[in-house]
Structures are given as structure tokens and as C-alpha cells.
N, C-alpha and C. Protein backbone atom coordinates (compact mmCIF):
# COMPACT_ATOMS: atom_id res chain seq x y z
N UNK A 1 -11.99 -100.19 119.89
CA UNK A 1 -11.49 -100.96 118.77
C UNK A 1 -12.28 -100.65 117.49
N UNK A 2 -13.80 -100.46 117.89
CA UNK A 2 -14.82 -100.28 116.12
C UNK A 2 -14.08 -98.65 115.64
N UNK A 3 -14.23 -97.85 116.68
CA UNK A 3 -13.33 -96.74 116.81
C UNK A 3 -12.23 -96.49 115.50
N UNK A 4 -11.58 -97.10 116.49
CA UNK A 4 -10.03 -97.74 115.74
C UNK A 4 -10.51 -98.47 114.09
N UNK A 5 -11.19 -99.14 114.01
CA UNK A 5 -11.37 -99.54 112.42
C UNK A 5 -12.46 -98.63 111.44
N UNK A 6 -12.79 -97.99 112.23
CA UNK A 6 -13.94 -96.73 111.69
C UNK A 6 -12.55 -95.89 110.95
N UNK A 7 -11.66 -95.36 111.49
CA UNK A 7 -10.80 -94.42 111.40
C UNK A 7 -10.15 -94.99 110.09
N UNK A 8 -9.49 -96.54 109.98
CA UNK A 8 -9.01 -97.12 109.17
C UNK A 8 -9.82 -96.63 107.76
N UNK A 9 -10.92 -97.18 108.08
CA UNK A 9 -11.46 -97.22 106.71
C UNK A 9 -11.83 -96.18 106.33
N UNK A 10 -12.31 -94.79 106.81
CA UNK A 10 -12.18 -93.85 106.51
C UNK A 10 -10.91 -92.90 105.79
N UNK A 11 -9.43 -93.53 106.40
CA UNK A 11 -8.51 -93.08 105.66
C UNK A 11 -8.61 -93.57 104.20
N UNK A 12 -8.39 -95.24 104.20
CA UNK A 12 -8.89 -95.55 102.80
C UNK A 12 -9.49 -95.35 101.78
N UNK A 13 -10.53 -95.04 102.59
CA UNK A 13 -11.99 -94.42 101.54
C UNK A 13 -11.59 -93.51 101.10
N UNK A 14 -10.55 -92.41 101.54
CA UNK A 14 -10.62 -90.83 101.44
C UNK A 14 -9.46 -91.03 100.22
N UNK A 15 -8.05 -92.31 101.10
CA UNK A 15 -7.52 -91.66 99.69
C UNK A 15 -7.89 -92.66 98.12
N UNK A 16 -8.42 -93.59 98.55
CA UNK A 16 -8.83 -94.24 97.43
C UNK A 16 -9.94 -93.28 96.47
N UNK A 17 -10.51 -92.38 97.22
CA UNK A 17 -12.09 -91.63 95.95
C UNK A 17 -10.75 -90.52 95.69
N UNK A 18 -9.31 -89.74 96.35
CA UNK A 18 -8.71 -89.19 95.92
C UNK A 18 -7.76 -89.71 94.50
N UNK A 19 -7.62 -90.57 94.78
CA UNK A 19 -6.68 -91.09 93.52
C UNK A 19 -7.90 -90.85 92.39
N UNK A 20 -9.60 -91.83 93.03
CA UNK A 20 -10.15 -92.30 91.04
C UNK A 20 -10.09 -90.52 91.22
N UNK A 21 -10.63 -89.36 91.66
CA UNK A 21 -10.92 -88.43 91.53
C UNK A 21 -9.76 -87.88 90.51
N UNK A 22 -8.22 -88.30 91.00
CA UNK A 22 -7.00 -87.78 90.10
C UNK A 22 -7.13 -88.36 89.14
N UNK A 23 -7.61 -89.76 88.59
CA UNK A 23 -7.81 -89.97 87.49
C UNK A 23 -8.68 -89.55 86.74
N UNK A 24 -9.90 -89.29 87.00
CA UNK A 24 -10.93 -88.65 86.46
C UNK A 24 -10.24 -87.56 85.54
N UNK A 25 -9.77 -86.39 86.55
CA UNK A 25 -9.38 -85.31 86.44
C UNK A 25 -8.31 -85.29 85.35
N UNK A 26 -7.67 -86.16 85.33
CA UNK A 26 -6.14 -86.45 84.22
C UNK A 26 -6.94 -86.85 82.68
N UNK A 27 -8.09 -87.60 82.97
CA UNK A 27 -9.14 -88.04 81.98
C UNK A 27 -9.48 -87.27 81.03
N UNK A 28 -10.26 -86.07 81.86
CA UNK A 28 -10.79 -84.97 81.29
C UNK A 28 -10.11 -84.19 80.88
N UNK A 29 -8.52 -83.61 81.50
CA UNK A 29 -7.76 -82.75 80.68
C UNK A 29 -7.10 -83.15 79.56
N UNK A 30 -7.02 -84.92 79.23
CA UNK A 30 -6.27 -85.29 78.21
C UNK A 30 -6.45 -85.12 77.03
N UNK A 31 -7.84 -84.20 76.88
CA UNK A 31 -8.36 -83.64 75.59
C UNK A 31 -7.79 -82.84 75.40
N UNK A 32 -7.32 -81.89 76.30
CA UNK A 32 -6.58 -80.31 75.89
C UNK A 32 -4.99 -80.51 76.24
N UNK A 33 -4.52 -81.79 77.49
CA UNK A 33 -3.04 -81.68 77.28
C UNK A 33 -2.76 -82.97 77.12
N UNK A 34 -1.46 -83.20 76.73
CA UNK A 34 -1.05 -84.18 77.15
C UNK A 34 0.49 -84.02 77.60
N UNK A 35 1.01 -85.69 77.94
CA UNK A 35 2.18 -85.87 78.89
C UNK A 35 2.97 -87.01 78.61
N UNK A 36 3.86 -86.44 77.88
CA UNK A 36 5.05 -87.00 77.65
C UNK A 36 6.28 -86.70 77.75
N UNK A 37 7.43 -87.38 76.97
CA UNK A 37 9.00 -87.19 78.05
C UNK A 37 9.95 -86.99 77.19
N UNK A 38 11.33 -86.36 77.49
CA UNK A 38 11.87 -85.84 76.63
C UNK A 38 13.21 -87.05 76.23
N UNK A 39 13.06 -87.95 75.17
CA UNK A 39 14.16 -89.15 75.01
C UNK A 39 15.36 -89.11 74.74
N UNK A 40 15.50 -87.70 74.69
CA UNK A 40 16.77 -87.40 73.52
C UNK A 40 17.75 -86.20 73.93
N UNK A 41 19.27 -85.98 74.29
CA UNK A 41 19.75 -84.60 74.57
C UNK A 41 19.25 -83.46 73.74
N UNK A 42 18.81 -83.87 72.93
CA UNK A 42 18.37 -82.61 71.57
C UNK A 42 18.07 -81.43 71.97
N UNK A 43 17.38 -81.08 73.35
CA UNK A 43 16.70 -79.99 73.64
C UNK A 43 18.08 -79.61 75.00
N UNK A 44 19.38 -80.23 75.33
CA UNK A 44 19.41 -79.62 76.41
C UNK A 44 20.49 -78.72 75.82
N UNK A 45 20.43 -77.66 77.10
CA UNK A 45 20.49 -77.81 78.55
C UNK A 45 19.02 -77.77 78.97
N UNK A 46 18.02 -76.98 78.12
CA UNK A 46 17.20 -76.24 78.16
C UNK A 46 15.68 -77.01 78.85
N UNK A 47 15.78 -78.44 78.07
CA UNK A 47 15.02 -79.53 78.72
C UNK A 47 16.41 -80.80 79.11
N UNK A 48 16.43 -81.32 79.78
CA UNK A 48 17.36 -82.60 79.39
C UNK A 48 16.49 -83.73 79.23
N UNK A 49 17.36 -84.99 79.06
CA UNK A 49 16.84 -85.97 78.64
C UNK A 49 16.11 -86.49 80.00
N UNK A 50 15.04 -86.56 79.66
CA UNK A 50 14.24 -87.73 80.79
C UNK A 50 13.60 -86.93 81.54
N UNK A 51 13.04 -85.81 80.88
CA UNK A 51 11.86 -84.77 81.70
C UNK A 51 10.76 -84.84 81.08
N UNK A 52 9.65 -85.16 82.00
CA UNK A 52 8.42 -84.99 81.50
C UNK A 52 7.69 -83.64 81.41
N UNK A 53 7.16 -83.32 80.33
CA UNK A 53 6.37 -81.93 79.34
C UNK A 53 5.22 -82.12 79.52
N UNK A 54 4.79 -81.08 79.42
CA UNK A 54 3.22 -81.51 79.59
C UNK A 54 3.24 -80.29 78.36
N UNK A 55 2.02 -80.92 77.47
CA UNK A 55 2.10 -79.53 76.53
C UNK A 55 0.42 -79.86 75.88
N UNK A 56 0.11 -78.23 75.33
CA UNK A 56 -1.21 -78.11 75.13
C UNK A 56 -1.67 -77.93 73.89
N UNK A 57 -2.52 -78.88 73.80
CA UNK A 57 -2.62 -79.36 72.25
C UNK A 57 -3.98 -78.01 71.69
N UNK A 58 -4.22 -77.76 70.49
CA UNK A 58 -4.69 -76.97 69.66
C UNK A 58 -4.48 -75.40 69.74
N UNK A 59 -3.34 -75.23 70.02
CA UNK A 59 -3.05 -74.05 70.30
C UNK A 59 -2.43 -73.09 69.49
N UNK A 60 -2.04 -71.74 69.42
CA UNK A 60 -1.34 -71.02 68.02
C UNK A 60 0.35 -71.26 68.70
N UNK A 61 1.14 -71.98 67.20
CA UNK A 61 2.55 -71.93 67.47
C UNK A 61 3.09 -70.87 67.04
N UNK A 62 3.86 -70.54 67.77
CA UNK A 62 4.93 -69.06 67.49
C UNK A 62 6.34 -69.62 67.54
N UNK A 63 7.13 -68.83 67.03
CA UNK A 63 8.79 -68.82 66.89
C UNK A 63 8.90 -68.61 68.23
N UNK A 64 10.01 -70.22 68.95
CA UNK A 64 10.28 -69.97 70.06
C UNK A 64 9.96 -70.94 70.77
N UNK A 65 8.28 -71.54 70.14
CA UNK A 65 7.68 -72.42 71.27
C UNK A 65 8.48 -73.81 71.63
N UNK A 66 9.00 -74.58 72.03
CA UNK A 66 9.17 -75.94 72.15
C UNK A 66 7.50 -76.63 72.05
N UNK A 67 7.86 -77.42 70.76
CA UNK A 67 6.91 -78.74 70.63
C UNK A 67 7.04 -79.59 70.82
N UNK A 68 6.07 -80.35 70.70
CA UNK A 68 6.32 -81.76 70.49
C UNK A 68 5.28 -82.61 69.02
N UNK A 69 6.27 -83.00 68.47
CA UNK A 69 5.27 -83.28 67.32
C UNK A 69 5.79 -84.88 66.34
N UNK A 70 5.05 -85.24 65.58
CA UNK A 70 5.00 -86.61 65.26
C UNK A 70 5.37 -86.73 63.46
N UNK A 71 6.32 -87.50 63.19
CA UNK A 71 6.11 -87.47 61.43
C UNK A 71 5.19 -88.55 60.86
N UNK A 72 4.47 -88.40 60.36
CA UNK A 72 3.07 -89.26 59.34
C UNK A 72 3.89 -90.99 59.68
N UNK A 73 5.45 -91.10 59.47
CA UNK A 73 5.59 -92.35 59.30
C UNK A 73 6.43 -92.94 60.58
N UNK A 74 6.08 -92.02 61.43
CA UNK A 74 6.40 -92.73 62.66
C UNK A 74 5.58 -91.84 63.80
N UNK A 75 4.58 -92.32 63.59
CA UNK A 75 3.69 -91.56 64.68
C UNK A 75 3.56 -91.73 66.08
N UNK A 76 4.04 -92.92 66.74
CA UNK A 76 4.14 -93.24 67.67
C UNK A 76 5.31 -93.09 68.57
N UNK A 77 6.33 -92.19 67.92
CA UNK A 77 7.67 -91.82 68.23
C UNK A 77 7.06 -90.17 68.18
N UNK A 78 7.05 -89.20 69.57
CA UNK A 78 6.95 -87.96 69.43
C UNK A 78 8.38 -87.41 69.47
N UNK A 79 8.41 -86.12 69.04
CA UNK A 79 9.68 -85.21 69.34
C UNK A 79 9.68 -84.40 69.63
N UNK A 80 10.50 -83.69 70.57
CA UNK A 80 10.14 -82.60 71.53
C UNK A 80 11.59 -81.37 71.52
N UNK A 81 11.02 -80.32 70.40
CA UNK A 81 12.19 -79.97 69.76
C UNK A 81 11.76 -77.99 69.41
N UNK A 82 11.98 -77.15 69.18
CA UNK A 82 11.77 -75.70 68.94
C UNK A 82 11.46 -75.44 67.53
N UNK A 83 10.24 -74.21 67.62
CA UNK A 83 9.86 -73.78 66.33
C UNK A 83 10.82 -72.70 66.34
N UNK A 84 11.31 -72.84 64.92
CA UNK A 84 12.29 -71.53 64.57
C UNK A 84 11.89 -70.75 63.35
N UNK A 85 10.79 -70.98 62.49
CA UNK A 85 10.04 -70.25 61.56
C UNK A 85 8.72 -70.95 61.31
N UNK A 86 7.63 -70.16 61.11
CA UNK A 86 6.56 -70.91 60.45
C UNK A 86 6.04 -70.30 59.39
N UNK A 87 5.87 -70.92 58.14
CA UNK A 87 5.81 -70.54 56.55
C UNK A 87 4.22 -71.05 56.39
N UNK A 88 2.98 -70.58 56.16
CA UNK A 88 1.65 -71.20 56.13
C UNK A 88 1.31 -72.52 57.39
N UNK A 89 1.43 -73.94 56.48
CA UNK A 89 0.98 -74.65 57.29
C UNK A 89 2.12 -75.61 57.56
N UNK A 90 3.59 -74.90 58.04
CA UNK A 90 4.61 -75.44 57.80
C UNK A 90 5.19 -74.83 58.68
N UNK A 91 5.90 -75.73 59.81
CA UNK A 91 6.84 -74.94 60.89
C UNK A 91 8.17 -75.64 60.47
N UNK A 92 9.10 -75.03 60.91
CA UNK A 92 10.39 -75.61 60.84
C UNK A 92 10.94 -74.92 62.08
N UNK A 93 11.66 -76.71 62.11
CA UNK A 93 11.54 -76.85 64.06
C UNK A 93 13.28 -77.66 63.67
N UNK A 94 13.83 -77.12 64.96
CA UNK A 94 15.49 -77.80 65.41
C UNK A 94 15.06 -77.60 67.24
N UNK A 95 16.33 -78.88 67.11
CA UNK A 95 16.84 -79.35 68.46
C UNK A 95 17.50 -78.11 68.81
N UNK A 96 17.33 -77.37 70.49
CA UNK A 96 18.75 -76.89 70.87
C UNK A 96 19.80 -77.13 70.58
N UNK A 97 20.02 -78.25 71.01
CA UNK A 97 21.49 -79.05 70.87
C UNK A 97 22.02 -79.57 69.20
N UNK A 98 20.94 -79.45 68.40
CA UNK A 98 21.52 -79.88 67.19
C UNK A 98 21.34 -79.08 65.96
N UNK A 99 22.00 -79.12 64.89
CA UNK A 99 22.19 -78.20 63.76
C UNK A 99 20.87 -77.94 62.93
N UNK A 100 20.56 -79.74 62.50
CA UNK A 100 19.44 -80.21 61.64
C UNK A 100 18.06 -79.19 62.08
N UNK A 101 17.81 -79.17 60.72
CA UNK A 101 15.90 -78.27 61.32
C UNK A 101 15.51 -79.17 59.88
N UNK A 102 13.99 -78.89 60.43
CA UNK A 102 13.11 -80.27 60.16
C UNK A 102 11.98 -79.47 59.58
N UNK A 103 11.31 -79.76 58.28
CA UNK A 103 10.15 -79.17 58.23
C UNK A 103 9.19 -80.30 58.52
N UNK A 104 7.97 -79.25 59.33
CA UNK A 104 6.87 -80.25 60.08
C UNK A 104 5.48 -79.79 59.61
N UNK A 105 4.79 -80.59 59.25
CA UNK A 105 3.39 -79.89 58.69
C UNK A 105 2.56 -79.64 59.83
N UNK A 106 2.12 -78.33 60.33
CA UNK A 106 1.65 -77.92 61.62
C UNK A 106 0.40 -78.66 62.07
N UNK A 107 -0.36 -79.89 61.21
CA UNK A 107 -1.59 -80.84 61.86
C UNK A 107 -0.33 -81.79 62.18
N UNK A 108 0.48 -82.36 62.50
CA UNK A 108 1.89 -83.09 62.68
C UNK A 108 2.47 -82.63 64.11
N UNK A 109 2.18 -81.49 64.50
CA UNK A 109 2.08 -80.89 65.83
C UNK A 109 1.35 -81.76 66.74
N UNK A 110 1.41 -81.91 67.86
CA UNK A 110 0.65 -82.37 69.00
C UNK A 110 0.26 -81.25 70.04
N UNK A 111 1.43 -80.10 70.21
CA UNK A 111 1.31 -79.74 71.10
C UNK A 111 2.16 -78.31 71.47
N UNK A 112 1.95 -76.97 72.17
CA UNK A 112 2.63 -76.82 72.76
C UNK A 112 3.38 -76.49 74.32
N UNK A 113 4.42 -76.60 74.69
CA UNK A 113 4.68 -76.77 75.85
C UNK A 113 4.41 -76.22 77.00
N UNK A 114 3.83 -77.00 77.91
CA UNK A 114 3.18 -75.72 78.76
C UNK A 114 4.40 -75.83 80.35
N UNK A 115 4.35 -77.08 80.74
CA UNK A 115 4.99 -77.22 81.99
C UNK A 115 6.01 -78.30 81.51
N UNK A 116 7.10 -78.18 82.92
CA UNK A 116 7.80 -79.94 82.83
C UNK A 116 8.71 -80.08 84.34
N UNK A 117 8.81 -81.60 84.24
CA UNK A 117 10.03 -81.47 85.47
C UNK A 117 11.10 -82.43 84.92
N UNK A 118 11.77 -81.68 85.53
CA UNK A 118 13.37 -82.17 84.48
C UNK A 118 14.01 -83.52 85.24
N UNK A 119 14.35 -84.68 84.67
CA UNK A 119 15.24 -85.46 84.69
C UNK A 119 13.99 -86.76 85.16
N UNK A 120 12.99 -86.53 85.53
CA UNK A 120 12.21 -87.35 86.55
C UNK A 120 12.08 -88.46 85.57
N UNK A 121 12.22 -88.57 84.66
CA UNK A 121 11.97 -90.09 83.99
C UNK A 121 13.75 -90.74 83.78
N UNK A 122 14.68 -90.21 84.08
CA UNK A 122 15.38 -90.91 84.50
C UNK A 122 16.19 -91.20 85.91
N UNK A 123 15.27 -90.60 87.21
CA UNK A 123 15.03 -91.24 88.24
C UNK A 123 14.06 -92.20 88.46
N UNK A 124 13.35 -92.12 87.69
CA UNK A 124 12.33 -93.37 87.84
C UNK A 124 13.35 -94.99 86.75
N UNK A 125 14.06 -94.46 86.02
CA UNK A 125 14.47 -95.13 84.95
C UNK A 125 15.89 -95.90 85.97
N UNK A 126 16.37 -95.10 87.05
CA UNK A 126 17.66 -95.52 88.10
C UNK A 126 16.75 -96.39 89.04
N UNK A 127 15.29 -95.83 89.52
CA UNK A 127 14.87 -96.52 90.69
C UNK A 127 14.45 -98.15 90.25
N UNK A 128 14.06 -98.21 88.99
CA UNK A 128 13.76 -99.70 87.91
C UNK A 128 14.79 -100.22 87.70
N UNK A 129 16.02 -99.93 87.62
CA UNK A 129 17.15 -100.33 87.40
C UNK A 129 17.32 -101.85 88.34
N UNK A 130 17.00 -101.70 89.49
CA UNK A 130 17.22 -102.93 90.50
C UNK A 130 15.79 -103.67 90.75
N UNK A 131 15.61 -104.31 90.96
CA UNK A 131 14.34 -105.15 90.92
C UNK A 131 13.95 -105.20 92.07
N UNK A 132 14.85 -105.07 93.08
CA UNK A 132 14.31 -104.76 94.75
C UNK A 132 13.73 -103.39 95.06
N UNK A 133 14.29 -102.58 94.05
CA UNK A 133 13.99 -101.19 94.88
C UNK A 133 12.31 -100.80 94.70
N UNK A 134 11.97 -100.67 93.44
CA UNK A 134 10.81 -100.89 93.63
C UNK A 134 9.71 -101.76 95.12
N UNK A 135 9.94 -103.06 95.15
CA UNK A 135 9.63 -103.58 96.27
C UNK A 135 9.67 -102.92 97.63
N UNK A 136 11.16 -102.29 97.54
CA UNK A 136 11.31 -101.41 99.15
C UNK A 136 10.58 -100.33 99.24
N UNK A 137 10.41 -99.37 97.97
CA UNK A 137 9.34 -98.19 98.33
C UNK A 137 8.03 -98.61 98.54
N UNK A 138 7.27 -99.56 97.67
CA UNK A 138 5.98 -100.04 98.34
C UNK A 138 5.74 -100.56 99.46
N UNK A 139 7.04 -101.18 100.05
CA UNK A 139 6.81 -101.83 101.29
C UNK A 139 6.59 -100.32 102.28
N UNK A 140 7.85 -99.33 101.94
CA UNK A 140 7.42 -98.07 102.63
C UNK A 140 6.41 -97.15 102.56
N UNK A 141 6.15 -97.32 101.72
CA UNK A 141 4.67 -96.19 101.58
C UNK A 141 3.47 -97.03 102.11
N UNK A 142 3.52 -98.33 102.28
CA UNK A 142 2.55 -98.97 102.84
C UNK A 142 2.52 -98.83 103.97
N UNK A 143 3.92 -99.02 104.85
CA UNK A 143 4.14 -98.96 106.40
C UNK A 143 3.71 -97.58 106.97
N UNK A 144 4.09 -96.47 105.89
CA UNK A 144 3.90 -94.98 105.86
C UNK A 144 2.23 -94.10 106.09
N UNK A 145 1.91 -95.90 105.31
CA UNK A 145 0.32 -95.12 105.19
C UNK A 145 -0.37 -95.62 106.73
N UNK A 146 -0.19 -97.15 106.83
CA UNK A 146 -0.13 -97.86 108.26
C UNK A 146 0.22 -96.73 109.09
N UNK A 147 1.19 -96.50 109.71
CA UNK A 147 1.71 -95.86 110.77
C UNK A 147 1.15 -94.39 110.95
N UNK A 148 0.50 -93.90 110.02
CA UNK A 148 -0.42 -92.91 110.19
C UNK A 148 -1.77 -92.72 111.04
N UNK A 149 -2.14 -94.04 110.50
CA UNK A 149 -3.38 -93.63 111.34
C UNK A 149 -3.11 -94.37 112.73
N UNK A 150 -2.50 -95.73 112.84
CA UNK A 150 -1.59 -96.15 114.06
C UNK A 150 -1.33 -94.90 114.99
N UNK A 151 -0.48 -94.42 114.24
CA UNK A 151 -0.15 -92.58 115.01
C UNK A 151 -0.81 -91.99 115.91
N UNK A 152 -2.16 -91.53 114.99
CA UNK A 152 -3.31 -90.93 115.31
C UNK A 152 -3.82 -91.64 116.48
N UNK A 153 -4.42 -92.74 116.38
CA UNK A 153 -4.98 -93.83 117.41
C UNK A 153 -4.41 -93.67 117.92
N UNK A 154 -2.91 -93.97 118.42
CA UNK A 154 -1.88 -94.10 119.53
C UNK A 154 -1.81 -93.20 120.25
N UNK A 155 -1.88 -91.88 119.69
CA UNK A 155 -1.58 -90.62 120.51
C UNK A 155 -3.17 -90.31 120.90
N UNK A 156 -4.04 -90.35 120.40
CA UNK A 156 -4.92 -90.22 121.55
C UNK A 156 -5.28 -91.28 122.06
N UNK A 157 -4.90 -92.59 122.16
CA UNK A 157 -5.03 -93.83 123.45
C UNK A 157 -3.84 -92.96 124.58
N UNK A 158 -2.83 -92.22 124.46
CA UNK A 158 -2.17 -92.08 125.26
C UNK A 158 -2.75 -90.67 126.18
N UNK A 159 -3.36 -89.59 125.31
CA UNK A 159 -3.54 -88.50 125.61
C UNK A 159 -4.94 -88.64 126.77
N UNK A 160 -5.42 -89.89 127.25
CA UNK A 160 -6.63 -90.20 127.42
C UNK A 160 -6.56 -90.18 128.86
């Protein structure tokens, strides 16, 4: 049985220092990237709406790159949209999907794009939708994490 709760807490331990360790790690790169999501059809097919970007901030922009970048009077609203010329300290950036191009003063930049996965913020945005569902995946990933080491224990109480 100490056996049996030795094992427990050892799973715990392992993935609990794994998670702070993923945070750590997310900590330290948030100086060079960051991670945000795409709100708008503007960019598709190419991104669609509700994919998270990860893109890398202080970097040289070229014609081509997808950014993401902020205007002085709404800074807390990013946009995640293509450079199509850059004139000194001045890019001018359009949506795939739309006509409009925008001049952006290149410290107005955040970023450019390095990775993404497409649509995942509006599967997370369907799974919030119901107020149970949430509840049912924690109940499963809990039972999931349970029944693991249960598993383990079980099959060698049997193998014995």
C-alpha cells in the first residue's frame, strides 16, 4: 500500500515540476516571442479566424512577412495582417482577404510570424460554448490521470 502511494505521489510531483517547468520556459521566451490569435477573416484562407501565431518580436520585416502589429490608439487590439512594402520606418501592410493597406510605423510592429495552429481558438471558443463541457473534460483528464497509475499498480498486483 506505502508502495502504492509512493508511486502516486511521484506521478504528481513529476507532472506538477513539469507544468511550473512549462511555465518557466513560456516566461523566458516571452521576451523574444509572443502568442496571440487571429480575430478576424482578414488573413484567410491563409491563416483563418481563431488560430493562434506565435510570432518573433525584434526581428528584420521583409515584403511577405505576416505581422502582427498595434496602432498608438488602440494598443491593446493587435492585428495580424501582411507586409506588402516597406518605405524607411514605414511598412504598409493589407489583409489577404481585404483591399485596404494600412500604413504602420515599424516600432508599431510587435512581431514577426514564426508558427501557428489554425482554428484552435475557435474550438476552444465551441468547447466554452456549453457550461458542462468544460466540467466533463476535467472530470476526464482527472479520471485519465487516476487510472494511470491505478493501471500501473494493477497490472503488476496481477503480474505477481
Amino acid at each position: 500500500m506505502q508502495l502504492k502511494l509512493v508511486k502516486y505521489l511521484a506521478f504528481y510531483a513529476f507532472t506538477f515540476l513539469l507544468l511550473v517547468s512549462a511555465l518557466l520556459v513560456v516566461d523566458t521566451l516571452s521576451s523574444s516571442f509572443d502568442v496571440r490569435y487571429v480575430a478576424t477573416e482578414s488573413m484567410e484562407p491563409s491563416f483563418p479566424r481563431g488560430s493562434i501565431v506565435v510570432v518573433q518580436k525584434d526581428v528584420a520585416i521583409a515584403v511577405g512577412d505576416p505581422v502582427m502589429y498595434v496602432y498608438p490608439q488602440a494598443p491593446s487590439t493587435p492585428i495580424f495582417h501582411r507586409v506588402i512594402a516597406v518605405n524607411g520606418s514605414t511598412a504598409y501592410i493589407k489583409g489577404d482577404a481585404v483591399d485596404l493597406v494600412e500604413r504602420v510605423e515599424l516600432r508599431n510592429v510587435l512581431g514577426v510570424y514564426l508558427f501557428g495552429v489554425p482554428y484552435i481558438m475557435e474550438l476552444a471558443a465551441l468547447l466554452l460554448s456549453d457550461p458542462l463541457i468544460p466540467y466533463a473534460l476535467v472530470i476526464t483528464v482527472i479520471l485519465l490521470c487516476l487510472s494511470e497509475p491505478l493501471g500501473n499498480a494493477v497490472g503488476e498486483h496481477e503480474s505477481r
